[in-house]
Protein backbone atom coordinates (compact mmCIF):
# COMPACT_ATOMS: atom_id res chain seq x y z
CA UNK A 1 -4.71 -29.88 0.98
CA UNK A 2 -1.43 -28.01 1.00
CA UNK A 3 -0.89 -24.26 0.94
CA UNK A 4 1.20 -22.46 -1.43
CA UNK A 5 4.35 -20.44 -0.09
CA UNK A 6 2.36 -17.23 -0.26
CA UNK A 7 -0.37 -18.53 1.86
CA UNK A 8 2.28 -19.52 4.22
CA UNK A 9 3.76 -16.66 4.66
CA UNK A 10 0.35 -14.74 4.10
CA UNK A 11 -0.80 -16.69 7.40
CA UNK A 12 2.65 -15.90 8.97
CA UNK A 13 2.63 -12.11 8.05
CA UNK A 14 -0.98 -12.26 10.06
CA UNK A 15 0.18 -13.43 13.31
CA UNK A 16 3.07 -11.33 13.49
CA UNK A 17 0.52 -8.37 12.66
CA UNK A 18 -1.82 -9.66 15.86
CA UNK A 19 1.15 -9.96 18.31
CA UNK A 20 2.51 -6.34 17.46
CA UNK A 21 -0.71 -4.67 17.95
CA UNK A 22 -1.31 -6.67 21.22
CA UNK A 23 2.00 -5.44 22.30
CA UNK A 24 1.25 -1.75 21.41
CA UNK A 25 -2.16 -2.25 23.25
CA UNK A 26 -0.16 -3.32 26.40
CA UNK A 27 2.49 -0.23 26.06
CA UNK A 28 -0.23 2.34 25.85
CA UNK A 29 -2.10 0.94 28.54
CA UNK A 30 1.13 1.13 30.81
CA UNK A 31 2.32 4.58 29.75
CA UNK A 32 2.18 6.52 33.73
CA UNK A 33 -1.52 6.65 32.98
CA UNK A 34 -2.19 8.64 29.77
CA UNK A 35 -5.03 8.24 27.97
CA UNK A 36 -5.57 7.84 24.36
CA UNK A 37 -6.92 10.74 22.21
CA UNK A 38 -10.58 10.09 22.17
CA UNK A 39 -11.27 7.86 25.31
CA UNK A 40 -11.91 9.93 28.26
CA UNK A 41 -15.50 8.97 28.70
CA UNK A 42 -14.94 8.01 31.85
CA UNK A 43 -17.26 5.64 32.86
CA UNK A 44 -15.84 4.59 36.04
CA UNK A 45 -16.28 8.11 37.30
CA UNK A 46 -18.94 8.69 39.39
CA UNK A 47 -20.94 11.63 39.04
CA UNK A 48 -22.58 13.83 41.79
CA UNK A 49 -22.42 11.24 43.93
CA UNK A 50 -25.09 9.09 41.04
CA UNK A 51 -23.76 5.72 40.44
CA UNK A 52 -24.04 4.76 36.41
CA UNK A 53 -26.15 1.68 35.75
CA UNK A 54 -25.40 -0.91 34.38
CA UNK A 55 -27.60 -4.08 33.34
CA UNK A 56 -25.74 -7.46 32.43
CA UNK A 57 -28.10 -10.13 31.00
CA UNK A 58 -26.68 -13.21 32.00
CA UNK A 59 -24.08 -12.69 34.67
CA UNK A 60 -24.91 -15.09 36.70
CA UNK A 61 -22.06 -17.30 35.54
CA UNK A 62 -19.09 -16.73 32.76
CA UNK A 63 -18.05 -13.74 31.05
CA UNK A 64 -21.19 -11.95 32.61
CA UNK A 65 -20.24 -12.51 36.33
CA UNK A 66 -16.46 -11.36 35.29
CA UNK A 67 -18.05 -8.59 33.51
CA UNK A 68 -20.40 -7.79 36.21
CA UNK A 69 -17.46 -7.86 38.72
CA UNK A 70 -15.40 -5.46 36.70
CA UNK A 71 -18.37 -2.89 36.28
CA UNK A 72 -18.80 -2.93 40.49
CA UNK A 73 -15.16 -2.32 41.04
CA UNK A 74 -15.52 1.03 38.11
CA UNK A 75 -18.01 2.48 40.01
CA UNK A 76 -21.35 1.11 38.26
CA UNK A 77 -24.22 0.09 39.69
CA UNK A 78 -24.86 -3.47 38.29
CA UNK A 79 -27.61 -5.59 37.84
CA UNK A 80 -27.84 -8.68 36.96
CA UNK A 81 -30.65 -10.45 34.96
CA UNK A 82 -31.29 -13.91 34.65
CA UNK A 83 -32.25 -17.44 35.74
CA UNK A 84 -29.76 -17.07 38.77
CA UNK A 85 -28.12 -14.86 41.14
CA UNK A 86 -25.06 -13.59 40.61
CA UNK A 87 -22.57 -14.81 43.31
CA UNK A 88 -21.15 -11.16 44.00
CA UNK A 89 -23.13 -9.92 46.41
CA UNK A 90 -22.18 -6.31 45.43
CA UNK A 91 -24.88 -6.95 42.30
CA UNK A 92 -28.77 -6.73 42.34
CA UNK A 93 -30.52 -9.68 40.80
CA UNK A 94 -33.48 -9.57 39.03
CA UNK A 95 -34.45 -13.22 37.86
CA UNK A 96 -36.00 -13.75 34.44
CA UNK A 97 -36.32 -16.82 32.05
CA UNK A 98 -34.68 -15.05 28.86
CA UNK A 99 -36.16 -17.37 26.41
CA UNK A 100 -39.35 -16.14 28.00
CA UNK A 101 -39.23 -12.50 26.26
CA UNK A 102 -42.15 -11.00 28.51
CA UNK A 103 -40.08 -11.95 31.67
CA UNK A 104 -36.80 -10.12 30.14
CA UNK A 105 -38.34 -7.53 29.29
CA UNK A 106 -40.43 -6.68 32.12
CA UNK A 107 -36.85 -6.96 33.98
CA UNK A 108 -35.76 -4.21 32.10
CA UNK A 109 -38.21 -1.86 32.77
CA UNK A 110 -38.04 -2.57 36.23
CA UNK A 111 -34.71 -1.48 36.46
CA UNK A 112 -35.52 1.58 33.99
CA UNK A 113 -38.42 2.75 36.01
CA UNK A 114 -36.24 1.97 39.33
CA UNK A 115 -32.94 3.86 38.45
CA UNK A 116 -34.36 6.55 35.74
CA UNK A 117 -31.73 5.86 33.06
CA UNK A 118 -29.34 3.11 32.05
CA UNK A 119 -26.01 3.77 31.00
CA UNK A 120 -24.50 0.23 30.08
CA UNK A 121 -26.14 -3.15 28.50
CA UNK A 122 -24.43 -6.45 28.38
CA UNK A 123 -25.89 -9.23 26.85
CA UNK A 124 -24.16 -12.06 27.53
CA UNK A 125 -26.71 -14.41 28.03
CA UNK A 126 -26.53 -17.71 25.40
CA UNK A 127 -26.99 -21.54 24.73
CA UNK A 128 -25.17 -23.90 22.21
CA UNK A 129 -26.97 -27.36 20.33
CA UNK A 130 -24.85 -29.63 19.23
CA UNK A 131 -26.94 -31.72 16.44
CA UNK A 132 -26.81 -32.36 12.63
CA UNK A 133 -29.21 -29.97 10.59
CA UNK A 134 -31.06 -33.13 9.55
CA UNK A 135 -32.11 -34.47 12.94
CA UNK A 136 -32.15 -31.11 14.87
CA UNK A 137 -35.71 -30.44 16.60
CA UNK A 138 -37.40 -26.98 16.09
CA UNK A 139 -38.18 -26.47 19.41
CA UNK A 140 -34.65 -26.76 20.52
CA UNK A 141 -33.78 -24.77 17.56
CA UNK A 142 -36.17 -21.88 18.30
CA UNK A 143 -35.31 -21.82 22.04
CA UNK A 144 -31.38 -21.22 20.78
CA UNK A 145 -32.86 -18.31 18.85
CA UNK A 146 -35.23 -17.26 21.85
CA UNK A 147 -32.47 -16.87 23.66
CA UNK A 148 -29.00 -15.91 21.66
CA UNK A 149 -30.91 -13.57 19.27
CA UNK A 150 -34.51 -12.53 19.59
CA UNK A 151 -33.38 -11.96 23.74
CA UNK A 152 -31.00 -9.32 22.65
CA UNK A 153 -33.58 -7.81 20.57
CA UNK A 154 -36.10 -7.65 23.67
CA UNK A 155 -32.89 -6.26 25.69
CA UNK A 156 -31.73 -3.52 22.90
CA UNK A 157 -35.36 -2.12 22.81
CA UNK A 158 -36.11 -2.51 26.26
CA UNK A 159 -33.39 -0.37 27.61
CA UNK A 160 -33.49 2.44 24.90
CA UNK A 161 -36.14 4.33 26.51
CA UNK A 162 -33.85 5.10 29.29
CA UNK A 163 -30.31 5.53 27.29
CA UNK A 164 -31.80 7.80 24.31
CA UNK A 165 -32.17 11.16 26.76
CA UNK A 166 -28.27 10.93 27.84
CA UNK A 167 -26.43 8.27 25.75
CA UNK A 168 -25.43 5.20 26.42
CA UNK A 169 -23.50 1.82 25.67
CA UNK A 170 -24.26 -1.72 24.24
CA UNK A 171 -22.22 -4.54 24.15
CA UNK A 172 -23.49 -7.78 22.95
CA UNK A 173 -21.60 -11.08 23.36
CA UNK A 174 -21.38 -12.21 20.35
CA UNK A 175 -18.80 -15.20 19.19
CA UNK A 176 -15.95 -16.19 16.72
CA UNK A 177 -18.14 -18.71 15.81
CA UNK A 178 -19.65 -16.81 13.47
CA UNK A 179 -17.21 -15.76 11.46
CA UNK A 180 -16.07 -19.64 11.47
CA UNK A 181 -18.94 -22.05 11.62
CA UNK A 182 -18.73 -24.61 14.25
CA UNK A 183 -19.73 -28.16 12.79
CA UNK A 184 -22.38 -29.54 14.27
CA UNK A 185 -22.87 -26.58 15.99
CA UNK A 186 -24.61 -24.52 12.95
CA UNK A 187 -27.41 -22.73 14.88
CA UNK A 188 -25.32 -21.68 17.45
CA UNK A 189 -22.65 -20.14 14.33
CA UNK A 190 -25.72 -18.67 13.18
CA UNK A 191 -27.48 -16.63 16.11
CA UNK A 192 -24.18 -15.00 16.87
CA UNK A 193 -23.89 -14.01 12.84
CA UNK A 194 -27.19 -12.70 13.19
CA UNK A 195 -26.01 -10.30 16.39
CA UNK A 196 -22.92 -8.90 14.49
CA UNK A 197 -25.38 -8.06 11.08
CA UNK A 198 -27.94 -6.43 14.19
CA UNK A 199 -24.86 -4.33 15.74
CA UNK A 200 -23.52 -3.15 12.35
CA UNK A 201 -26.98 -1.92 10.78
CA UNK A 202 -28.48 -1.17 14.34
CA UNK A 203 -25.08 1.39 14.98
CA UNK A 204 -26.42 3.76 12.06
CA UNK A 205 -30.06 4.07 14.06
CA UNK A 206 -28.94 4.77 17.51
CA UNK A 207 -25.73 6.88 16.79
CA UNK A 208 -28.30 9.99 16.52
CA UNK A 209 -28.70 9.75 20.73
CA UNK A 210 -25.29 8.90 21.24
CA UNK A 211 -25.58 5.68 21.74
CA UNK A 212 -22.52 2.92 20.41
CA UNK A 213 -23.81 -0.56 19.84
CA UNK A 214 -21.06 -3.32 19.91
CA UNK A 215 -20.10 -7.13 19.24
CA UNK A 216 -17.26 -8.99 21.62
CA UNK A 217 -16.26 -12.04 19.46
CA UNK A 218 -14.71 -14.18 21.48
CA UNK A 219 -12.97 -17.68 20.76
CA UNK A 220 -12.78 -20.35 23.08
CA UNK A 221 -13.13 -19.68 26.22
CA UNK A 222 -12.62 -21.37 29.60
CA UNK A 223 -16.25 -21.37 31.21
CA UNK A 224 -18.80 -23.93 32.42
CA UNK A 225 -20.56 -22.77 29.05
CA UNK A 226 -18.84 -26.46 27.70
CA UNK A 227 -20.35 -28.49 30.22
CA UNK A 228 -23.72 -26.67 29.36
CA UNK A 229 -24.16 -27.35 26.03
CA UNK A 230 -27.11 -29.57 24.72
CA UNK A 231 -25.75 -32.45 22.87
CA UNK A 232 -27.86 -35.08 21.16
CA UNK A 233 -27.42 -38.82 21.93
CA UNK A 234 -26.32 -41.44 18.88
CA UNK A 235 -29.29 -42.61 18.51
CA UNK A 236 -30.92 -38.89 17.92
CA UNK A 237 -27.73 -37.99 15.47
CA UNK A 238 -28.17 -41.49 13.45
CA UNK A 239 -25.21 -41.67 10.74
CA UNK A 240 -23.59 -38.14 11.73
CA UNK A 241 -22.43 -39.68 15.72
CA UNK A 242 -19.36 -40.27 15.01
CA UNK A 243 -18.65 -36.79 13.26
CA UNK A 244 -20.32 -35.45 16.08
CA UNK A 245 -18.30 -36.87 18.88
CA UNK A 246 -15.06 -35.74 17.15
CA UNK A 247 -17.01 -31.92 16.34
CA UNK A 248 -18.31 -31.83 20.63
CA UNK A 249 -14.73 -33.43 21.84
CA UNK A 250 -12.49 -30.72 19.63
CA UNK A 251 -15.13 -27.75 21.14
CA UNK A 252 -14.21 -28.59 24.61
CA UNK A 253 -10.49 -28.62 24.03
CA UNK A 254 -10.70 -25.66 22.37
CA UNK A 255 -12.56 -24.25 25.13
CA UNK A 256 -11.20 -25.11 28.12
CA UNK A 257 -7.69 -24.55 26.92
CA UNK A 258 -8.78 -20.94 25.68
CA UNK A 259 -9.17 -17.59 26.62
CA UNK A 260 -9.42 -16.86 30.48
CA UNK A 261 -13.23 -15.11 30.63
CA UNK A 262 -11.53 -12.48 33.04
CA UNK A 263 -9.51 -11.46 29.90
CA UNK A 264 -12.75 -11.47 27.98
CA UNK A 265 -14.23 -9.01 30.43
CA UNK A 266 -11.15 -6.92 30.25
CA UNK A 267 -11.90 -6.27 26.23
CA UNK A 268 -15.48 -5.64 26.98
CA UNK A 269 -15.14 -3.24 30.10
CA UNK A 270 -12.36 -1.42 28.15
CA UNK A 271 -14.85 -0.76 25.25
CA UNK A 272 -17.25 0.88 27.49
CA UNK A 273 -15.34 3.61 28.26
CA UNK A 274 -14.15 4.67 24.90
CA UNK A 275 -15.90 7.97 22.90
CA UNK A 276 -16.02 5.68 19.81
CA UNK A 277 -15.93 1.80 20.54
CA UNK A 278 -15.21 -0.88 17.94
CA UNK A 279 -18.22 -2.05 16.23
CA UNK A 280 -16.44 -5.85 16.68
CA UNK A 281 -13.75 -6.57 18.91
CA UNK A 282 -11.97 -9.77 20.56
CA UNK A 283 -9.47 -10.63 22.97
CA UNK A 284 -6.02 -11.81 22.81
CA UNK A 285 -3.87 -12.47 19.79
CA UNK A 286 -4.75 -15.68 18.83
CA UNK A 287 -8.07 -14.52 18.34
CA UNK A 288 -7.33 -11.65 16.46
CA UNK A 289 -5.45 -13.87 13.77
CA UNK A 290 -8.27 -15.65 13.07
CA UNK A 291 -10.26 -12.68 12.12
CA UNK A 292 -7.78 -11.08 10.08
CA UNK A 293 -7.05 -14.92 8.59
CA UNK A 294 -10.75 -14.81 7.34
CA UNK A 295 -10.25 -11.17 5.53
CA UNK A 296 -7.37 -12.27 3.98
CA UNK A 297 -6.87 -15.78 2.97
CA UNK A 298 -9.07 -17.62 0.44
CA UNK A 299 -12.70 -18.61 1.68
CA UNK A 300 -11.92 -22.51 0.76
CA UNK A 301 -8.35 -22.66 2.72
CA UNK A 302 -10.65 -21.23 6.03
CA UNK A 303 -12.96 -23.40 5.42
CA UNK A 304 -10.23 -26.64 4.85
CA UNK A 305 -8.74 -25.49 8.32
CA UNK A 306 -11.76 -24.99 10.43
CA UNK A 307 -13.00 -28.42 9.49
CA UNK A 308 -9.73 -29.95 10.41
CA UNK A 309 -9.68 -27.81 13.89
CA UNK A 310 -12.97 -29.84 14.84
CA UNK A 311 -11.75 -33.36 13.20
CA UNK A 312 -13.75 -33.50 10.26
């Protein structure tokens, strides 16, 4: 499939629109410490001698534990829910089974009842399947829902008893794969669709009590998330194995030669501390192409390059 000279330089007029704003990000940043119009929240500052809290769910390992790092070194007092403990021994570790949604959100009132109010949530907690449709079991299905979706449910409502009295911020890990479906990786593309439709419509309800509900998106990135990932065996994937391999092997590239998770945490951490975050945000350029790519170009040449990205 070939594209037309206005696609080309359509695609090309995109990039060049990515790198300038990631440029005028870095200058602005850099400017002898002046702050943008609009994003002096300050949540690094601590208060009467009250530490902020934060809650990460997941950051055990990933963006979380980069995330979780970050929030320490602000100021924040950071805790850390999930199956592990967190490796920094500057966080407090509660440990839940997310998929389990009474254990997640008994977590979260812990912490609540603990601490009195909650300032930040993270939810960066997620799993991936990589099956055919066809073959795909419903229990593994549901768990990928238990946990990439219906667990940030739990967490959203959990933690807005102690965020509606003074405001607050929610950032949900979301993914580029839901803007572009991963093949073979279709349940995965769609719990993290689902999160960015929750964010949007959920904004309008909570912006009454000051509180800004967001989506990171990122792309690939360099974690032991690849290595995680539940992948079904030939036999299980019948005629599709050999699209699979070629959909599982062009994930892990893309992966591991990503986006650095530390830069991930960078976009998410910056968010927080902004009067008005984005409602959906990524990190680096590359990334940011691709989202404007989808706006712009023509939903069958996205869909013609995405399937040859993962070989199909």
């Amino acid at each position: 499939m070939q594209r037309s000279d206005a696609e080309e330089e359509a695609a090309d007029n995109v990039a060049e629109t990515a790198r300038s704003e990631e440029r005028s990000s870095v200058q602005n940043s850099g400017k002898g410490g002046k702050k943008e119009k609009g994003k002096d929240r300050r949540a690094d500052a601590v208060s009467g001698g009250v530490r902020p809290v934060a809650v990460v769910v997941g950051a055990s390992s990933g963006i979380g534990a980069e995330v979780a790092s970050m929030l320490v070194l602000k100021g924040y007092c950071v805790v850390n829910v999930s199956r592990r403990v967190s490796e920094n021994e500057r966080v407090k570790n509660i440990l839940a089974d997310i998929a389990q949604g009474e254990e997640l959100e008994r977590a979260l009132q812990t912490v609540g009842a603990e601490h009195g109010s909650i300032s930040l949530l993270v939810y960066s907690a997620g799993c991936s399947l990589a099956a055919p449709l066809e073959t795909a079991g419903e229990t593994d299905i549901r768990y990928l829902f238990e946990v990439n979706y219906f667990g940030a449910v739990r967490a959203v409502r959990s933690v807005l008893p102690y965020m509606k009295k003074r405001g607050g911020r929610i950032v949900l890990v979301g993914s580029l794969a839901g803007t572009f479906p991963i093949p073979f990786d279709g349940f995965y593309s769609s719990s993290k669709a689902a999160l960015d439709l929750l964010a949007k419509s959920t904004r309008t309800e909570l912006r009454r009590y000051n509180i800004a509900l967001s989506v990171a998106e990122p792309g690939g990135t360099s974690t032991s998330f690849t290595f995680k990932r539940k992948i079904y065996s030939d036999e299980e994937n019948g005629e599709y194995a050999k699209s699979v391999h070629k959909a599982v092997a062009a994930l892990g590239n893309i992966e591991q030669g990503g986006t650095d998770p530390r830069a991930v945490a960078e976009s998410i951490v910056a968010q927080t501390v902004k009067a008005s975050p984005a409602i959906t945000f990524t990190a680096g350029w590359k990334n940011k192409v691709y989202r404007i790519m989808e706006r712009l170009l023509p939903e069958k040449w996205t869909e013609y390059w995405n399937n040859k990205k993962y070989n199909q």
